[in-house]
PDB file of N, CA and C in Angstrom:
ATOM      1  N   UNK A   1     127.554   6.830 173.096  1.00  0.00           N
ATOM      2  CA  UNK A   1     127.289   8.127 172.586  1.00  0.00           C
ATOM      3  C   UNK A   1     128.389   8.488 171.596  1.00  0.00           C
ATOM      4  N   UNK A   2     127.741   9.153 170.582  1.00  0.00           N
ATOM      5  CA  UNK A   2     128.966   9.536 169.478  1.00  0.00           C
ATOM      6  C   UNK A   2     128.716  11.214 169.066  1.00  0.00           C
ATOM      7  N   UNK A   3     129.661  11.639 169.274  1.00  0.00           N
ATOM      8  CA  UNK A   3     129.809  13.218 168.983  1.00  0.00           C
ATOM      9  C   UNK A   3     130.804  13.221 168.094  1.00  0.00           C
ATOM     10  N   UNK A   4     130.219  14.856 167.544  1.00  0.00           N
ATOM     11  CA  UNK A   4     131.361  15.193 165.741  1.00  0.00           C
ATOM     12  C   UNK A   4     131.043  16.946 165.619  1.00  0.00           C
ATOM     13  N   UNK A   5     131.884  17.172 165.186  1.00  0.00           N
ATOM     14  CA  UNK A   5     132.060  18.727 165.591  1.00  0.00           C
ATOM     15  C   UNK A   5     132.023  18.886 163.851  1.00  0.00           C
ATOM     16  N   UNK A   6     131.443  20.213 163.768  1.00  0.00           N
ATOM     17  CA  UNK A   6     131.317  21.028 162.169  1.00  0.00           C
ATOM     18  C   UNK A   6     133.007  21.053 161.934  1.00  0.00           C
ATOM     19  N   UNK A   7     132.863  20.448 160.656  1.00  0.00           N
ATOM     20  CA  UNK A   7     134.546  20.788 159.757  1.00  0.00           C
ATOM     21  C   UNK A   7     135.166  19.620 160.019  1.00  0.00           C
ATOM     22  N   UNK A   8     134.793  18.729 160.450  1.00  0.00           N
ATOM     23  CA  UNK A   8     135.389  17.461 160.893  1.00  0.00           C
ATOM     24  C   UNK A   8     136.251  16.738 159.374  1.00  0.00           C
ATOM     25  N   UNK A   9     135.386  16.969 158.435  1.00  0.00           N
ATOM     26  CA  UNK A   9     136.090  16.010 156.890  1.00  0.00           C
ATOM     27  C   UNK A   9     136.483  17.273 156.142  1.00  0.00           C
ATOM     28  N   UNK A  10     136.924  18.200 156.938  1.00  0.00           N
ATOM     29  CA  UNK A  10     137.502  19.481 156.131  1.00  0.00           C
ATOM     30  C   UNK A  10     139.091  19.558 155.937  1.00  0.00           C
ATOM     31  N   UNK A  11     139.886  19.169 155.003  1.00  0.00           N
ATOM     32  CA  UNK A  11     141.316  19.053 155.308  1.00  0.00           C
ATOM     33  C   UNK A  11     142.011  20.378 155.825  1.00  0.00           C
ATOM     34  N   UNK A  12     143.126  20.358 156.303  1.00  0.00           N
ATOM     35  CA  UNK A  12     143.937  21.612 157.013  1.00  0.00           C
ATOM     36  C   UNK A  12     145.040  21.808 156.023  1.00  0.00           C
ATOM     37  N   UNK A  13     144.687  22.556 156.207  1.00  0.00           N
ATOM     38  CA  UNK A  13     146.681  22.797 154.554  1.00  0.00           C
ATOM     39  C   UNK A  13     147.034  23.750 155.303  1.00  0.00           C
ATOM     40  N   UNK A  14     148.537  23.327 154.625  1.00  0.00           N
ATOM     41  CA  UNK A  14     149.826  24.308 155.471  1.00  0.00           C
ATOM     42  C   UNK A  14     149.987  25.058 154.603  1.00  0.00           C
ATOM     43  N   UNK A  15     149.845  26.921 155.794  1.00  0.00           N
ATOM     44  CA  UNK A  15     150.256  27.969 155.447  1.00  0.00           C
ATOM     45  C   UNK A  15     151.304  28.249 154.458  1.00  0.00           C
ATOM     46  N   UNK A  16     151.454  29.072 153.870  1.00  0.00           N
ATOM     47  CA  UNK A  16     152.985  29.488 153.942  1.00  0.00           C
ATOM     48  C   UNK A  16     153.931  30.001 154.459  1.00  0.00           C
ATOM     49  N   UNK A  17     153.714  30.551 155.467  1.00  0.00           N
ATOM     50  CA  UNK A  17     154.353  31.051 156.503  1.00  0.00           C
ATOM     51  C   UNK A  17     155.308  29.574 157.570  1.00  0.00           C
ATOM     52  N   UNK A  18     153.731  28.474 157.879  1.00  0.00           N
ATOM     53  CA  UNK A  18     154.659  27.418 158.169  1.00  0.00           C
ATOM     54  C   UNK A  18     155.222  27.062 157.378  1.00  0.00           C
ATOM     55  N   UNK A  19     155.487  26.922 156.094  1.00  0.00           N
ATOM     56  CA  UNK A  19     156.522  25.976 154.935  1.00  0.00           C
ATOM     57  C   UNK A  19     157.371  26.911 155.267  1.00  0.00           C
ATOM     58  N   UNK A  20     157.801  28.104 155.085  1.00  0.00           N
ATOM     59  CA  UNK A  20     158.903  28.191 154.566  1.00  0.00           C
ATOM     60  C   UNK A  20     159.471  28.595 156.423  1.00  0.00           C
ATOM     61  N   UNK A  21     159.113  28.840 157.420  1.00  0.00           N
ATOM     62  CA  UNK A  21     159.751  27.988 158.515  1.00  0.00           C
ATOM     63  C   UNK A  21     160.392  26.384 158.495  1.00  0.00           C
ATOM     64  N   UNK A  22     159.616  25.917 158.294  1.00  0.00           N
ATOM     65  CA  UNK A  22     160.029  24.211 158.174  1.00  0.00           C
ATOM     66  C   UNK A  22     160.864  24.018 157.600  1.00  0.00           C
ATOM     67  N   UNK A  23     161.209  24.731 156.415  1.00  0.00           N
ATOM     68  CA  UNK A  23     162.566  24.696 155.421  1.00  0.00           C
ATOM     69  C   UNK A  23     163.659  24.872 156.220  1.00  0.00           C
ATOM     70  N   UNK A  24     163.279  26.311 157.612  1.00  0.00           N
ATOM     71  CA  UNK A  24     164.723  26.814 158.025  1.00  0.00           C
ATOM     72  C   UNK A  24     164.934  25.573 159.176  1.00  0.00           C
ATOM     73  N   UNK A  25     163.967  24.237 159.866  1.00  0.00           N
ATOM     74  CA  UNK A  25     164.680  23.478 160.555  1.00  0.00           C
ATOM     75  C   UNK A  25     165.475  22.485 160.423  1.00  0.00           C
ATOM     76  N   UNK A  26     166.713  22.343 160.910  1.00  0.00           N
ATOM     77  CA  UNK A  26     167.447  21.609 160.562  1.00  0.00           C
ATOM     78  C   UNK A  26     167.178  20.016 160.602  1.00  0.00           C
ATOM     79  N   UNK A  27     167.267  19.131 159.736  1.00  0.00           N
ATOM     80  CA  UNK A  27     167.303  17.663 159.975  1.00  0.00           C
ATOM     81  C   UNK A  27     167.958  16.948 160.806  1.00  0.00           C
ATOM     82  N   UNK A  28     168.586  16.249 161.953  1.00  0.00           N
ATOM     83  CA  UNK A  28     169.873  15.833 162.353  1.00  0.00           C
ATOM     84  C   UNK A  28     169.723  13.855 161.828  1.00  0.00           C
ATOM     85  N   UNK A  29     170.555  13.951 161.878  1.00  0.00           N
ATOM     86  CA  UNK A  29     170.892  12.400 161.201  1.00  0.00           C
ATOM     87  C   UNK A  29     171.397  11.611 162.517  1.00  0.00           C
ATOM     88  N   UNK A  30     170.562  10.472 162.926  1.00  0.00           N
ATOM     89  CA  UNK A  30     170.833   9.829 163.730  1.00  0.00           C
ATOM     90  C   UNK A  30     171.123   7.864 163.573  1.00  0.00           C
ATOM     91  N   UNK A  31     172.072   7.699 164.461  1.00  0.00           N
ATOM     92  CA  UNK A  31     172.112   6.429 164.328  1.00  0.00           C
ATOM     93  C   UNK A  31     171.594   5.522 165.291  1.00  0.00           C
ATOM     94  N   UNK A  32     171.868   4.228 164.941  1.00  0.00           N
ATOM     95  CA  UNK A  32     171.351   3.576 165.974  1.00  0.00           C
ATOM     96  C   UNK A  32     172.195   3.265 167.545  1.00  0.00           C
ATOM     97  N   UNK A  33     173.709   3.285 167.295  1.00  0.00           N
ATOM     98  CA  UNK A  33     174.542   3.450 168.545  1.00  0.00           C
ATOM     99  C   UNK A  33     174.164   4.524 168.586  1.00  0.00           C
ATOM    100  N   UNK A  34     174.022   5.777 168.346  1.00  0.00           N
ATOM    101  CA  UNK A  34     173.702   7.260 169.301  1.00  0.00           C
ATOM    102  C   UNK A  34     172.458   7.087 170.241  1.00  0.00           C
ATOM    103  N   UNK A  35     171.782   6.675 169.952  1.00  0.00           N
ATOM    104  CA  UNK A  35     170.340   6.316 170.467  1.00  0.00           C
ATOM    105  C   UNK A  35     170.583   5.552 171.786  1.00  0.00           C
ATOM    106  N   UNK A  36     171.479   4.553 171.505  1.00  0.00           N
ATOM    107  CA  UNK A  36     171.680   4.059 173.042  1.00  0.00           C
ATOM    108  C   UNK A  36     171.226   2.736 172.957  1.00  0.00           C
ATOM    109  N   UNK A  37     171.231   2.415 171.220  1.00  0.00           N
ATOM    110  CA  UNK A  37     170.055   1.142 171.254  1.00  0.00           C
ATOM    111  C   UNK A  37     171.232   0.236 170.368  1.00  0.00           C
ATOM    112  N   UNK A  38     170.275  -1.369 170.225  1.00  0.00           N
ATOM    113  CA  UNK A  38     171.426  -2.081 169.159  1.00  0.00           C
ATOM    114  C   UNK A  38     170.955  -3.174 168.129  1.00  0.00           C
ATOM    115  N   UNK A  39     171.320  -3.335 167.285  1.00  0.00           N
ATOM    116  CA  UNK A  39     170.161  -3.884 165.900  1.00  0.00           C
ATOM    117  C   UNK A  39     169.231  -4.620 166.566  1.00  0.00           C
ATOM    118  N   UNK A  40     169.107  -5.777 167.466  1.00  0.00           N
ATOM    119  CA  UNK A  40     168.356  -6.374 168.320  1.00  0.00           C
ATOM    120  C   UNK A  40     167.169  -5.567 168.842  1.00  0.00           C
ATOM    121  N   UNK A  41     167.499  -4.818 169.596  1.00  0.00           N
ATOM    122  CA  UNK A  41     166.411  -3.162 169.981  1.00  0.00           C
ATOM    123  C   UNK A  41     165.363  -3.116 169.070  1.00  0.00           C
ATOM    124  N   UNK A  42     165.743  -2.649 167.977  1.00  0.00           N
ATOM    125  CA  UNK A  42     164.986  -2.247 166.874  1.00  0.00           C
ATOM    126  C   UNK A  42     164.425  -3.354 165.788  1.00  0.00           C
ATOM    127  N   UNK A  43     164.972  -4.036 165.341  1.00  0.00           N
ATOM    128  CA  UNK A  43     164.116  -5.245 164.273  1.00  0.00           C
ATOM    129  C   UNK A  43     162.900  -6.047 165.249  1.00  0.00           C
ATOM    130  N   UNK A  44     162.262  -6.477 164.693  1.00  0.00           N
ATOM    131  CA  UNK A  44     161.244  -7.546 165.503  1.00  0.00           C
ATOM    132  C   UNK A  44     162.130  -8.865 165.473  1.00  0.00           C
ATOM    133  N   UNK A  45     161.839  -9.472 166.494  1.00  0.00           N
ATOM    134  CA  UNK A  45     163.070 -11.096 166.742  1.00  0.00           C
ATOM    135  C   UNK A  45     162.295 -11.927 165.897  1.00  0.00           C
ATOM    136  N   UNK A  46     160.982 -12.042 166.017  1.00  0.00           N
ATOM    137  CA  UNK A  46     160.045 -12.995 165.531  1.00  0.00           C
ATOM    138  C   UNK A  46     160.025 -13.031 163.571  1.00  0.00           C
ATOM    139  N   UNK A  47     160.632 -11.569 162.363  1.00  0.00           N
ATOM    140  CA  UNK A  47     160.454 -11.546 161.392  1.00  0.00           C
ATOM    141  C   UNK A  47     161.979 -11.522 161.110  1.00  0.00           C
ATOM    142  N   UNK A  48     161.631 -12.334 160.153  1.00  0.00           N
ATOM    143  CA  UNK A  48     162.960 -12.998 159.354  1.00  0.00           C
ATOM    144  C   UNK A  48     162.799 -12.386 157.668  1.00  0.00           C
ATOM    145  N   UNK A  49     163.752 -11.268 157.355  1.00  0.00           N
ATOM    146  CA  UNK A  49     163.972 -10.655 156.129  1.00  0.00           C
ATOM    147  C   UNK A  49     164.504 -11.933 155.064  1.00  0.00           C
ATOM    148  N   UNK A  50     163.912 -12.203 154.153  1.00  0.00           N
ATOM    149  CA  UNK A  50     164.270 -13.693 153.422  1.00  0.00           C
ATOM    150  C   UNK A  50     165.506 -12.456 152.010  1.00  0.00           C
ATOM    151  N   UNK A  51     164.424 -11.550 151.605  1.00  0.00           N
ATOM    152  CA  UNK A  51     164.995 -10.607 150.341  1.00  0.00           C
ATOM    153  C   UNK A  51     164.503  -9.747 150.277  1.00  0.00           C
ATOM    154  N   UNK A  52     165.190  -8.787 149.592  1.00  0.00           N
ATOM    155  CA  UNK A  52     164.585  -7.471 149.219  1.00  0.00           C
ATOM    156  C   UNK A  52     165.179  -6.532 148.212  1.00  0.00           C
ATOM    157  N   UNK A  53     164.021  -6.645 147.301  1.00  0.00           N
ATOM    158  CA  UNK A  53     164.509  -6.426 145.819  1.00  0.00           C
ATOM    159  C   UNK A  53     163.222  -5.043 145.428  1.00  0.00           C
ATOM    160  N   UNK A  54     163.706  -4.291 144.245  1.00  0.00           N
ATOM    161  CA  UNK A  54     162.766  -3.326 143.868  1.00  0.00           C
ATOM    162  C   UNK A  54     161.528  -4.265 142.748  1.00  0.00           C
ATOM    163  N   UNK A  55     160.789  -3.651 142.911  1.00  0.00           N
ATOM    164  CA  UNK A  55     159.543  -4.464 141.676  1.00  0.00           C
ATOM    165  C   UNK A  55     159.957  -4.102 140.254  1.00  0.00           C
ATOM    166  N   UNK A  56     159.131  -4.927 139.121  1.00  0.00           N
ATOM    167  CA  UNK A  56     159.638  -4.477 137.947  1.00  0.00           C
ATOM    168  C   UNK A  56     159.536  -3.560 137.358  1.00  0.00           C
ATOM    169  N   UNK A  57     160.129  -3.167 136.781  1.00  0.00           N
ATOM    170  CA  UNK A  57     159.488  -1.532 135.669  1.00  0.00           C
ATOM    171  C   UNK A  57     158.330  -1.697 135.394  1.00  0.00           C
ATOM    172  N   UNK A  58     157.855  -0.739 134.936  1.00  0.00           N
ATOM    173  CA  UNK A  58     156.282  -0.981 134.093  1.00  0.00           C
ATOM    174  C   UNK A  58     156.457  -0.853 132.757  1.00  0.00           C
ATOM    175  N   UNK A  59     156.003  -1.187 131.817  1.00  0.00           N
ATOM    176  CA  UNK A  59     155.675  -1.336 130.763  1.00  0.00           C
ATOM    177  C   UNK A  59     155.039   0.250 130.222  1.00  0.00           C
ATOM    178  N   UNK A  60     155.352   0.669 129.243  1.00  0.00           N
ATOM    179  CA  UNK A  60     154.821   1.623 128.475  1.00  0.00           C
ATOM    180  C   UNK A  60     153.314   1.690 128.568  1.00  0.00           C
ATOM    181  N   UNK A  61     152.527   2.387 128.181  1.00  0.00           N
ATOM    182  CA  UNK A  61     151.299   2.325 128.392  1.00  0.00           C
ATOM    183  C   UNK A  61     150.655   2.062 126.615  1.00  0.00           C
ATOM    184  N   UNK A  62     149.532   2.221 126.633  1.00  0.00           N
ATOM    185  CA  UNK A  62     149.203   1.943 125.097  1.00  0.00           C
ATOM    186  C   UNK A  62     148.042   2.818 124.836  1.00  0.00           C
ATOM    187  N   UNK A  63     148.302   3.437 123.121  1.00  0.00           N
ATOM    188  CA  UNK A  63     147.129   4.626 123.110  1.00  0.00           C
ATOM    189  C   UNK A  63     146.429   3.707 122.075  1.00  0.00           C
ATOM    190  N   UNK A  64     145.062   3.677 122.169  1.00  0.00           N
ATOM    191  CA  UNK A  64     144.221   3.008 121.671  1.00  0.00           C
ATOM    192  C   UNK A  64     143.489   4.164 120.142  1.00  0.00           C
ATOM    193  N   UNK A  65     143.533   3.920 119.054  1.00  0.00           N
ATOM    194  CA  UNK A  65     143.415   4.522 117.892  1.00  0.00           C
ATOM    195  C   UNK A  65     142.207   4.457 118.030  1.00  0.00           C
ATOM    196  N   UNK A  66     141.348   5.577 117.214  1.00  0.00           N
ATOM    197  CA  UNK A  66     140.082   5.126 116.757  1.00  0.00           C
ATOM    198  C   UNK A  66     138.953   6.588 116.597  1.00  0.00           C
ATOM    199  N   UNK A  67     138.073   6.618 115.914  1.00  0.00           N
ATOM    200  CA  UNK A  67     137.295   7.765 116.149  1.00  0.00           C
ATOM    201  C   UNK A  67     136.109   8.082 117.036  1.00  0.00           C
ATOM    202  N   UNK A  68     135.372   6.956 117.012  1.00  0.00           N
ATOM    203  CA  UNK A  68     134.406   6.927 118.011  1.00  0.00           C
ATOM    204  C   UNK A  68     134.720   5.771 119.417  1.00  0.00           C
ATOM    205  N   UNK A  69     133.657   6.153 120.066  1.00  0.00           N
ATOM    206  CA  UNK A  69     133.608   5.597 121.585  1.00  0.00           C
ATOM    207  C   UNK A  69     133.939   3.913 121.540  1.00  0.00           C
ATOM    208  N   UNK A  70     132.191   3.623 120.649  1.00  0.00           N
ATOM    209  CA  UNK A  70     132.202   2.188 120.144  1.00  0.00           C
ATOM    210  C   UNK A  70     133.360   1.299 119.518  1.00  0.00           C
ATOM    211  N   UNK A  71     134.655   1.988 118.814  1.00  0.00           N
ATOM    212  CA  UNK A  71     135.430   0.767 118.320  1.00  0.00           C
ATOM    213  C   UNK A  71     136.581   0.988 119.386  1.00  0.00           C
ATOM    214  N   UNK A  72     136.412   2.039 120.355  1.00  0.00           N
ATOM    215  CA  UNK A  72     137.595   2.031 121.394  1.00  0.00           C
ATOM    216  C   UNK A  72     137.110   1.316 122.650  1.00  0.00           C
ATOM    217  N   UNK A  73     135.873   1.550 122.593  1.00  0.00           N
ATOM    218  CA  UNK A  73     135.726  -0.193 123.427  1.00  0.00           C
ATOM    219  C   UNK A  73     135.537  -1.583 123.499  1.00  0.00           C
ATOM    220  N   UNK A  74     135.616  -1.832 121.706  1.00  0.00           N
ATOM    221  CA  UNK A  74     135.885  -2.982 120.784  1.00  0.00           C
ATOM    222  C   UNK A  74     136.871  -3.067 121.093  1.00  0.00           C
ATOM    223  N   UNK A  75     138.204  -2.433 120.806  1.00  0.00           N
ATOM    224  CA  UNK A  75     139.571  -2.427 120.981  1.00  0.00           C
ATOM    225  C   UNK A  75     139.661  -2.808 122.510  1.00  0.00           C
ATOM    226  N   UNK A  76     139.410  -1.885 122.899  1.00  0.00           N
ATOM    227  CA  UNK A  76     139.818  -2.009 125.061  1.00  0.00           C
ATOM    228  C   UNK A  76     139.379  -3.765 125.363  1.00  0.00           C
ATOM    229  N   UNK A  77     138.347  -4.205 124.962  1.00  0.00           N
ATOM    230  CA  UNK A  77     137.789  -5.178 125.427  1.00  0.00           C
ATOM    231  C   UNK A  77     138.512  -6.873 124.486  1.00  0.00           C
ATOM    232  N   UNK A  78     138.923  -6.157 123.155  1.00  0.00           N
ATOM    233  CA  UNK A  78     139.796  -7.343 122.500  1.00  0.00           C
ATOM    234  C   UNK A  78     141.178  -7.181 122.722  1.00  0.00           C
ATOM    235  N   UNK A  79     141.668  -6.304 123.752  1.00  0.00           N
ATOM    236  CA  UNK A  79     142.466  -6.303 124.239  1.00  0.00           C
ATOM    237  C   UNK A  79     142.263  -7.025 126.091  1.00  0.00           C
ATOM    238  N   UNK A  80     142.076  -6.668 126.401  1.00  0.00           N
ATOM    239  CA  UNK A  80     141.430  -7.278 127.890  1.00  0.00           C
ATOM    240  C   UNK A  80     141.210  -9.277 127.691  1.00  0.00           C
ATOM    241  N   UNK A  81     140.564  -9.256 126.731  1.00  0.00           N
ATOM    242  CA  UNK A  81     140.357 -10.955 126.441  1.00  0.00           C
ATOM    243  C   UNK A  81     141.466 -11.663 125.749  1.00  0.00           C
ATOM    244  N   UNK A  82     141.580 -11.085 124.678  1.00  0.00           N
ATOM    245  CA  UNK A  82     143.216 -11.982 124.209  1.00  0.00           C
ATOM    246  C   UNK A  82     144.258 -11.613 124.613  1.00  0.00           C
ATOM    247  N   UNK A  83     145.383 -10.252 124.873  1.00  0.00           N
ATOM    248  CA  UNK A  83     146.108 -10.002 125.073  1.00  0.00           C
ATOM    249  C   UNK A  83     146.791 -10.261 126.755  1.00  0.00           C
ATOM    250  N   UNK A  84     145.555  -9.526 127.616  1.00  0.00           N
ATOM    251  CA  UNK A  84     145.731  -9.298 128.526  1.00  0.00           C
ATOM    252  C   UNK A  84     144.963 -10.595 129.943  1.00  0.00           C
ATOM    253  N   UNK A  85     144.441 -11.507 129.063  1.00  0.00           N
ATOM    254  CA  UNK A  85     143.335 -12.905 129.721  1.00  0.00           C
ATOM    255  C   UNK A  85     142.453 -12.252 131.143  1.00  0.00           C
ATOM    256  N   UNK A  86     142.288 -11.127 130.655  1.00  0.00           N
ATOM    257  CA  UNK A  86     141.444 -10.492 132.550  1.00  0.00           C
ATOM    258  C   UNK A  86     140.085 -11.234 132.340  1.00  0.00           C
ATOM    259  N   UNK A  87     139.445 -10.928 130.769  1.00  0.00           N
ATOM    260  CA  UNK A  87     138.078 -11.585 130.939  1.00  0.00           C
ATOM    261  C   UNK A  87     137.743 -12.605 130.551  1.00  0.00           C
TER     262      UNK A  87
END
């Protein structure tokens, strides 16, 4: 049996009244000796960190010239095949 109540895919947004409470609670900063625990505790034994690096920048984006629809999807598409090898 499957039951579903009215408003189910309705999102909930926060008041303002809760935000600007939430602002006044404090964060506390905790470690891992306070906790009672020790790097072992917490990592998985079984995953082995090899590296960890940020990804590359992105590249600028590109504005495609033109007046009508038709030569900007001439352009998009002779870009896509030579430049970019997607098609």
């Amino acid at each position: 049996m499957i039951t579903a109540q009215k408003g189910l895919n309705e999102p909930r947004y926060a008041s303002l009244k809760g935000i600007m409470a939430a602002k006044k609670i404090p964060i506390e900063a905790r470690n891992i000796a306070g906790l009672g625990l020790q790097e072992g505790d917490i990592y998985n034994q079984r995953v082995t960190i090899v590296s960890v690096e940020l990804p590359a920048e992105k590249t600028g984006g590109r504005k495609i010239e033109g007046g009508d629809a038709a030569t900007a999807a001439r352009e998009i598409l002779r870009f896509m095949r030579e430049e970019a090898k997607a098609l």
